[in-house]
PDB file of N, CA and C in Angstrom:
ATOM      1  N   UNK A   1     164.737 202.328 200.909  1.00  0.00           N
ATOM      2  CA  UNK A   1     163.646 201.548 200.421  1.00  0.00           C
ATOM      3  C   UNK A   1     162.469 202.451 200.053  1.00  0.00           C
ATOM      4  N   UNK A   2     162.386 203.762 200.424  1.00  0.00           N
ATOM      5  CA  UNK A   2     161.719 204.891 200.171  1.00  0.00           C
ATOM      6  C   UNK A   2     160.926 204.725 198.175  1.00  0.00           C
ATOM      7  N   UNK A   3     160.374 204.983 198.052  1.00  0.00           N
ATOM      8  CA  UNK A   3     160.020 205.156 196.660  1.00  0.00           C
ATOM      9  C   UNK A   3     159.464 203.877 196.038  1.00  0.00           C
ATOM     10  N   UNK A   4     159.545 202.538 196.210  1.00  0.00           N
ATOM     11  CA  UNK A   4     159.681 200.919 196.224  1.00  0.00           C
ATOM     12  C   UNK A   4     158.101 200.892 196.245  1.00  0.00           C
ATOM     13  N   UNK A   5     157.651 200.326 194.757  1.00  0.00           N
ATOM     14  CA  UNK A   5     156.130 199.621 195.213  1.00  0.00           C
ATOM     15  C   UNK A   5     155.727 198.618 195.996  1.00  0.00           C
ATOM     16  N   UNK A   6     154.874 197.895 196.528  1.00  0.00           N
ATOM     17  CA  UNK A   6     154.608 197.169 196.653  1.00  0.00           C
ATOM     18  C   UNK A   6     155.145 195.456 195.909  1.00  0.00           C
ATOM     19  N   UNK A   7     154.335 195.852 194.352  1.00  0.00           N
ATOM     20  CA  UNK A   7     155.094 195.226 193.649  1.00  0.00           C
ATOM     21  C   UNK A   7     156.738 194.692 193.518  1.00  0.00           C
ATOM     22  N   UNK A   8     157.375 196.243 193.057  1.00  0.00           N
ATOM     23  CA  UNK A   8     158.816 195.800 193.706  1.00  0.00           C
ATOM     24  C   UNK A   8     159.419 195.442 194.945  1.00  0.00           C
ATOM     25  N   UNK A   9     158.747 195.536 195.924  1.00  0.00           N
ATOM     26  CA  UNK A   9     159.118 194.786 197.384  1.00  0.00           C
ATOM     27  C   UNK A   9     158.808 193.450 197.113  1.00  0.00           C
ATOM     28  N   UNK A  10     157.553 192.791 196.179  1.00  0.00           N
ATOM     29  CA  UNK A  10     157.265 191.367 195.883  1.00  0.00           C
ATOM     30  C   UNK A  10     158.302 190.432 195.471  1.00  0.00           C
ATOM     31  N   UNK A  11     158.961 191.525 194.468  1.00  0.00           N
ATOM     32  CA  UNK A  11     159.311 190.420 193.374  1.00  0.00           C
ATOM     33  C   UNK A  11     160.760 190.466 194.083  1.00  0.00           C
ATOM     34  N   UNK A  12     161.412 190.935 195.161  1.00  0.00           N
ATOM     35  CA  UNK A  12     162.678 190.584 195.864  1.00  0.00           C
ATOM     36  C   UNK A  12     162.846 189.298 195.628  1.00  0.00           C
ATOM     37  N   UNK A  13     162.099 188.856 196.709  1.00  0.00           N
ATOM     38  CA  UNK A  13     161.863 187.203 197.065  1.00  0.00           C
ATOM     39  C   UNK A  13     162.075 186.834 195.593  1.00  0.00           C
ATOM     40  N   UNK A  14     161.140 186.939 194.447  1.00  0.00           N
ATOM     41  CA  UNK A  14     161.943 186.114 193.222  1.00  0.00           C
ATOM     42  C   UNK A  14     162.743 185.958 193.046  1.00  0.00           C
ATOM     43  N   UNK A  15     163.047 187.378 192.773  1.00  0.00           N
ATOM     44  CA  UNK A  15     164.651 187.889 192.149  1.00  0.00           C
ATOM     45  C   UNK A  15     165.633 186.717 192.950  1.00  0.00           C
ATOM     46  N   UNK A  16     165.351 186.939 194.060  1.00  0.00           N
ATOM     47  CA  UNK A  16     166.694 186.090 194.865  1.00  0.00           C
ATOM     48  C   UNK A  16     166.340 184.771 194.604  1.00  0.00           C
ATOM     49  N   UNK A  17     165.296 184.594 194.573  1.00  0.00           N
ATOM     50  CA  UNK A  17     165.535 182.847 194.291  1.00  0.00           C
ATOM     51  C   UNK A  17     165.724 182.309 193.465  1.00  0.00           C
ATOM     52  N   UNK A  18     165.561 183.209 192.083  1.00  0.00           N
ATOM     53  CA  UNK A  18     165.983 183.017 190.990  1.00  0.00           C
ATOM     54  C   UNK A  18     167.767 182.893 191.267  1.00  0.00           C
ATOM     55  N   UNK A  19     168.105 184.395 191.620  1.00  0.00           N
ATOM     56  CA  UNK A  19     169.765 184.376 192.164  1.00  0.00           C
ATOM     57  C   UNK A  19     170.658 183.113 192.509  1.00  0.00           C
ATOM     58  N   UNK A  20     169.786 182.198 193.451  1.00  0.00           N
ATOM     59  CA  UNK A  20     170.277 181.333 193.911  1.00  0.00           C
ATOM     60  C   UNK A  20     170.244 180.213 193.734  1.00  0.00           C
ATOM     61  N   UNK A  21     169.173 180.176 192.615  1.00  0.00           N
ATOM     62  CA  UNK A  21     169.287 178.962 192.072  1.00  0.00           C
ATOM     63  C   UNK A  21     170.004 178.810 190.510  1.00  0.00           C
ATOM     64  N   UNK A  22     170.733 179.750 190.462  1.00  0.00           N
ATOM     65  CA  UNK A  22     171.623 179.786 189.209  1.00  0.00           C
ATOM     66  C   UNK A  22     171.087 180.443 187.853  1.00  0.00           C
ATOM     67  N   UNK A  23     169.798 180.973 187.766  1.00  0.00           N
ATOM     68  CA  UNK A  23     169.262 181.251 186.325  1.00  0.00           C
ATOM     69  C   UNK A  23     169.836 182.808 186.020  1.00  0.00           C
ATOM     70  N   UNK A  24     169.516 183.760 187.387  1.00  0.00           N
ATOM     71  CA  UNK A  24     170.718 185.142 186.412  1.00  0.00           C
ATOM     72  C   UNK A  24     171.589 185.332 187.855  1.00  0.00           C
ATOM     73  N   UNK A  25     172.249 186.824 187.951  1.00  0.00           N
ATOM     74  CA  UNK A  25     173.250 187.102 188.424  1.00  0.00           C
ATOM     75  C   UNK A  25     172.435 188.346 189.067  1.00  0.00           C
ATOM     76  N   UNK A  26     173.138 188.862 189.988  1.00  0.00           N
ATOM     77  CA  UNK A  26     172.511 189.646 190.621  1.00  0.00           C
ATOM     78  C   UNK A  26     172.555 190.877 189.542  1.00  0.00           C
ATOM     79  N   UNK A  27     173.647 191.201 188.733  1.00  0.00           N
ATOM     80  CA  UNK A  27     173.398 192.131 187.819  1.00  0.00           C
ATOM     81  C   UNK A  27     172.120 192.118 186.346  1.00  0.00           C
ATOM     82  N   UNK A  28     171.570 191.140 186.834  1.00  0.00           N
ATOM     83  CA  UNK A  28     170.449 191.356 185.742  1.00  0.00           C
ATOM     84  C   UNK A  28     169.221 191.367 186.580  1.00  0.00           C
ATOM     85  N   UNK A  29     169.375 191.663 187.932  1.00  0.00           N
ATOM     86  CA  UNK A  29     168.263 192.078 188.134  1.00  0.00           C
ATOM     87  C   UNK A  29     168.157 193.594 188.274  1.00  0.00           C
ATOM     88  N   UNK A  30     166.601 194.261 188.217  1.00  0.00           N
ATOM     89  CA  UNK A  30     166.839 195.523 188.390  1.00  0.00           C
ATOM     90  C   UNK A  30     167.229 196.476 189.277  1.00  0.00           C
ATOM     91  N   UNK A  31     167.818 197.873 188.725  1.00  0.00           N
ATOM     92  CA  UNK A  31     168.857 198.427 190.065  1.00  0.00           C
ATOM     93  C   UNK A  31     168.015 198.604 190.874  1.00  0.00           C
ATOM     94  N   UNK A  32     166.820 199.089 190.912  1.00  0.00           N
ATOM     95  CA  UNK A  32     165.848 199.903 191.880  1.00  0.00           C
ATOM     96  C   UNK A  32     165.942 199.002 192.800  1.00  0.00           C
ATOM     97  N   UNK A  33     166.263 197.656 192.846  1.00  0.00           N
ATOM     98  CA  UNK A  33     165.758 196.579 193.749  1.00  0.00           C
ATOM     99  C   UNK A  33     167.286 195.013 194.161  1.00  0.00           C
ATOM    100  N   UNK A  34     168.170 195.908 193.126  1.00  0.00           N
ATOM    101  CA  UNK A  34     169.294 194.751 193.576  1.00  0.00           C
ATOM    102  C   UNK A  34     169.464 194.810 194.485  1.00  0.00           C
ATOM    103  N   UNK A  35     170.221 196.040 195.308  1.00  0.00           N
ATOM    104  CA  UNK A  35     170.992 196.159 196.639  1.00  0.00           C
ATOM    105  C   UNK A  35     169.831 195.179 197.739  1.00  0.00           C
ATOM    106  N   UNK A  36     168.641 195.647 197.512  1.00  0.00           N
ATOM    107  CA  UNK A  36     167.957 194.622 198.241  1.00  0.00           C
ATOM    108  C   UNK A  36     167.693 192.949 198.497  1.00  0.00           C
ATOM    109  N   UNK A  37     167.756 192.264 197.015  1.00  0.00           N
ATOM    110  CA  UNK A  37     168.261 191.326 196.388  1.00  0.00           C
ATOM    111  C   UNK A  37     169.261 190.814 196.916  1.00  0.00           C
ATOM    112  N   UNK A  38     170.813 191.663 196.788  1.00  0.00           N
ATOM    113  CA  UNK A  38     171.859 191.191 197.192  1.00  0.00           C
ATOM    114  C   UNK A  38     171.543 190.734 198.674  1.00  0.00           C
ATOM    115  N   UNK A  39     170.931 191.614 199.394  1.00  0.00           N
ATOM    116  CA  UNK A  39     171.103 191.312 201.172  1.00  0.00           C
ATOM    117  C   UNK A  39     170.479 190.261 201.251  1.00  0.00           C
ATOM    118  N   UNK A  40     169.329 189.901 200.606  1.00  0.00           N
ATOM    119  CA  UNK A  40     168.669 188.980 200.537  1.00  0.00           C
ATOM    120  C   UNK A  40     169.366 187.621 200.375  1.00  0.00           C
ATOM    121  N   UNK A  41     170.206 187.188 199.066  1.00  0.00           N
ATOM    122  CA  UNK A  41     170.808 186.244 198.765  1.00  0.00           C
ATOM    123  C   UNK A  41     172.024 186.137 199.942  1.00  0.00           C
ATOM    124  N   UNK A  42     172.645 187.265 200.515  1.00  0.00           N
ATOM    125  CA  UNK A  42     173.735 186.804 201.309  1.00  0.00           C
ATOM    126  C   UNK A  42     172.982 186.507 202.696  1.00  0.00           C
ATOM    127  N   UNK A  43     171.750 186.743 203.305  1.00  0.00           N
ATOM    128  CA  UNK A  43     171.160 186.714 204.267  1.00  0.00           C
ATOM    129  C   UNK A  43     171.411 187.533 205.285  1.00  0.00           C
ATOM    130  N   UNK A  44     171.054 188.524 204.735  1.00  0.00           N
ATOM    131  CA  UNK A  44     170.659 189.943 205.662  1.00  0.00           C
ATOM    132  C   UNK A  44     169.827 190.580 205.165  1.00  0.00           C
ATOM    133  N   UNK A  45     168.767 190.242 205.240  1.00  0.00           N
ATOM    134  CA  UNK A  45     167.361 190.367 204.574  1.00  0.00           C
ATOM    135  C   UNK A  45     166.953 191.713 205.271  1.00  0.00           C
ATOM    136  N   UNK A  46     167.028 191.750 206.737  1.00  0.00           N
ATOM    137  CA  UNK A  46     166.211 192.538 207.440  1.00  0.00           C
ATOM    138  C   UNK A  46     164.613 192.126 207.530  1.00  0.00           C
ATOM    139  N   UNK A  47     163.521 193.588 207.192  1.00  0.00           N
ATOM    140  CA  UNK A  47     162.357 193.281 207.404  1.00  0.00           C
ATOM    141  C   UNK A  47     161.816 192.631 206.160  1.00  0.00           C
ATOM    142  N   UNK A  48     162.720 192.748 204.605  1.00  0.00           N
ATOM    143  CA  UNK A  48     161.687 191.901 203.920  1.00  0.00           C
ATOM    144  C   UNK A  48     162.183 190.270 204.076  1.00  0.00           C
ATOM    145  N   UNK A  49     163.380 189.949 204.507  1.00  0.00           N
ATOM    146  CA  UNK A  49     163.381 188.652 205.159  1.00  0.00           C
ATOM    147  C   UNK A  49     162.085 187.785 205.269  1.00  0.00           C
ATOM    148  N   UNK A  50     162.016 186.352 205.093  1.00  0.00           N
ATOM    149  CA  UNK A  50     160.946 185.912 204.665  1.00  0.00           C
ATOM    150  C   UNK A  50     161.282 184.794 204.428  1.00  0.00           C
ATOM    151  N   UNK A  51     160.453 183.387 205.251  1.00  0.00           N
ATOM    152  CA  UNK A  51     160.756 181.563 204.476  1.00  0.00           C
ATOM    153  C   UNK A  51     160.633 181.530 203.235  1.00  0.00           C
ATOM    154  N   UNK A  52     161.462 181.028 202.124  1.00  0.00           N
ATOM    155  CA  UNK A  52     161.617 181.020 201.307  1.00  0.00           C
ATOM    156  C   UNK A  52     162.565 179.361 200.824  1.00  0.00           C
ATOM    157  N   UNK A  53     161.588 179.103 199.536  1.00  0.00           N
ATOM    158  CA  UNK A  53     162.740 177.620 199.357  1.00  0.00           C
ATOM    159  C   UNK A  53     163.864 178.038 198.487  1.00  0.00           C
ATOM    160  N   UNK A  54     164.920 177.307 198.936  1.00  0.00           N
ATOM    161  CA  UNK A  54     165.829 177.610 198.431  1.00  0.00           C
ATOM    162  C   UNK A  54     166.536 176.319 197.265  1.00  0.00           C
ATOM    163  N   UNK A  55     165.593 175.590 197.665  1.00  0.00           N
ATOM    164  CA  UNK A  55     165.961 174.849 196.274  1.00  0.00           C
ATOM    165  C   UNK A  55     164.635 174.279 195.552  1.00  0.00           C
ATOM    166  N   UNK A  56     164.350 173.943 194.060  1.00  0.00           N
ATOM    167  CA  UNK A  56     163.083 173.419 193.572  1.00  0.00           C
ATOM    168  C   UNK A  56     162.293 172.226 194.401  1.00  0.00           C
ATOM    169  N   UNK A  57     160.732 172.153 194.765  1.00  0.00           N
ATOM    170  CA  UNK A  57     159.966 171.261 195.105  1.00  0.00           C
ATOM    171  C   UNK A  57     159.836 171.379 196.543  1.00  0.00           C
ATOM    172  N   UNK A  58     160.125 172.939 197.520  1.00  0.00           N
ATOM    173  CA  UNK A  58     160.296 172.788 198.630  1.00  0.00           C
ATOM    174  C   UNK A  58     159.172 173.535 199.607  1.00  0.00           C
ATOM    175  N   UNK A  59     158.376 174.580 198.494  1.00  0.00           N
ATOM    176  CA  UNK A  59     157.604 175.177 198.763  1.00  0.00           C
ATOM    177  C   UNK A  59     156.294 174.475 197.995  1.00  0.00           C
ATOM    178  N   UNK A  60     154.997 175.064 198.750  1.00  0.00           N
ATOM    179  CA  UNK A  60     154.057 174.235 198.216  1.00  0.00           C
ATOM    180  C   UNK A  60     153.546 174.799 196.942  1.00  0.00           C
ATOM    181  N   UNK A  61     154.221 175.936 196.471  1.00  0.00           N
ATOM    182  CA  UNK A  61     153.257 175.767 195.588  1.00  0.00           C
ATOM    183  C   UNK A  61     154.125 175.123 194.018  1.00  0.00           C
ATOM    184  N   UNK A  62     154.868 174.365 194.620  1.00  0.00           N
ATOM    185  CA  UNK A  62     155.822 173.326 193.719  1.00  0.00           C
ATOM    186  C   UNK A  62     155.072 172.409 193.342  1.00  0.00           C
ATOM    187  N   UNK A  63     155.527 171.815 192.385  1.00  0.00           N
ATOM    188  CA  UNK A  63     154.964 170.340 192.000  1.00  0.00           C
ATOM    189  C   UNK A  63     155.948 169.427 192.408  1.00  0.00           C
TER     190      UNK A  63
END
């Protein structure tokens, strides 16, 4: 995880929820940050582990 902005530690959490809710594949997200992604979507997050909705309207900042 060495080298990883801030930024790219952020946008995990997208990436995967994007992942899981069907819009891309783990191969279109970027490499610097898939393998992380992947653990994420299978749930072995580790420390960036994090509540997260996993389906639309579940988090607040949903409509």
């Amino acid at each position: 995880m060495a080298g990883l902005t801030r930024l790219d530690r952020s946008m995990v959490a997208v990436y995967a929820r994007r992942v899981l809710r069907g819009d891309i594949s783990v191969e279109d997200v970027p490499a610097r940050i898939r393998e992380l992604v992947r653990e994420r979507v299978e749930g072995r997050g580790g420390a960036l582990r994090g509540p997260f909705p996993l389906e639309r309207g579940r988090g607040p900042w949903t409509p």
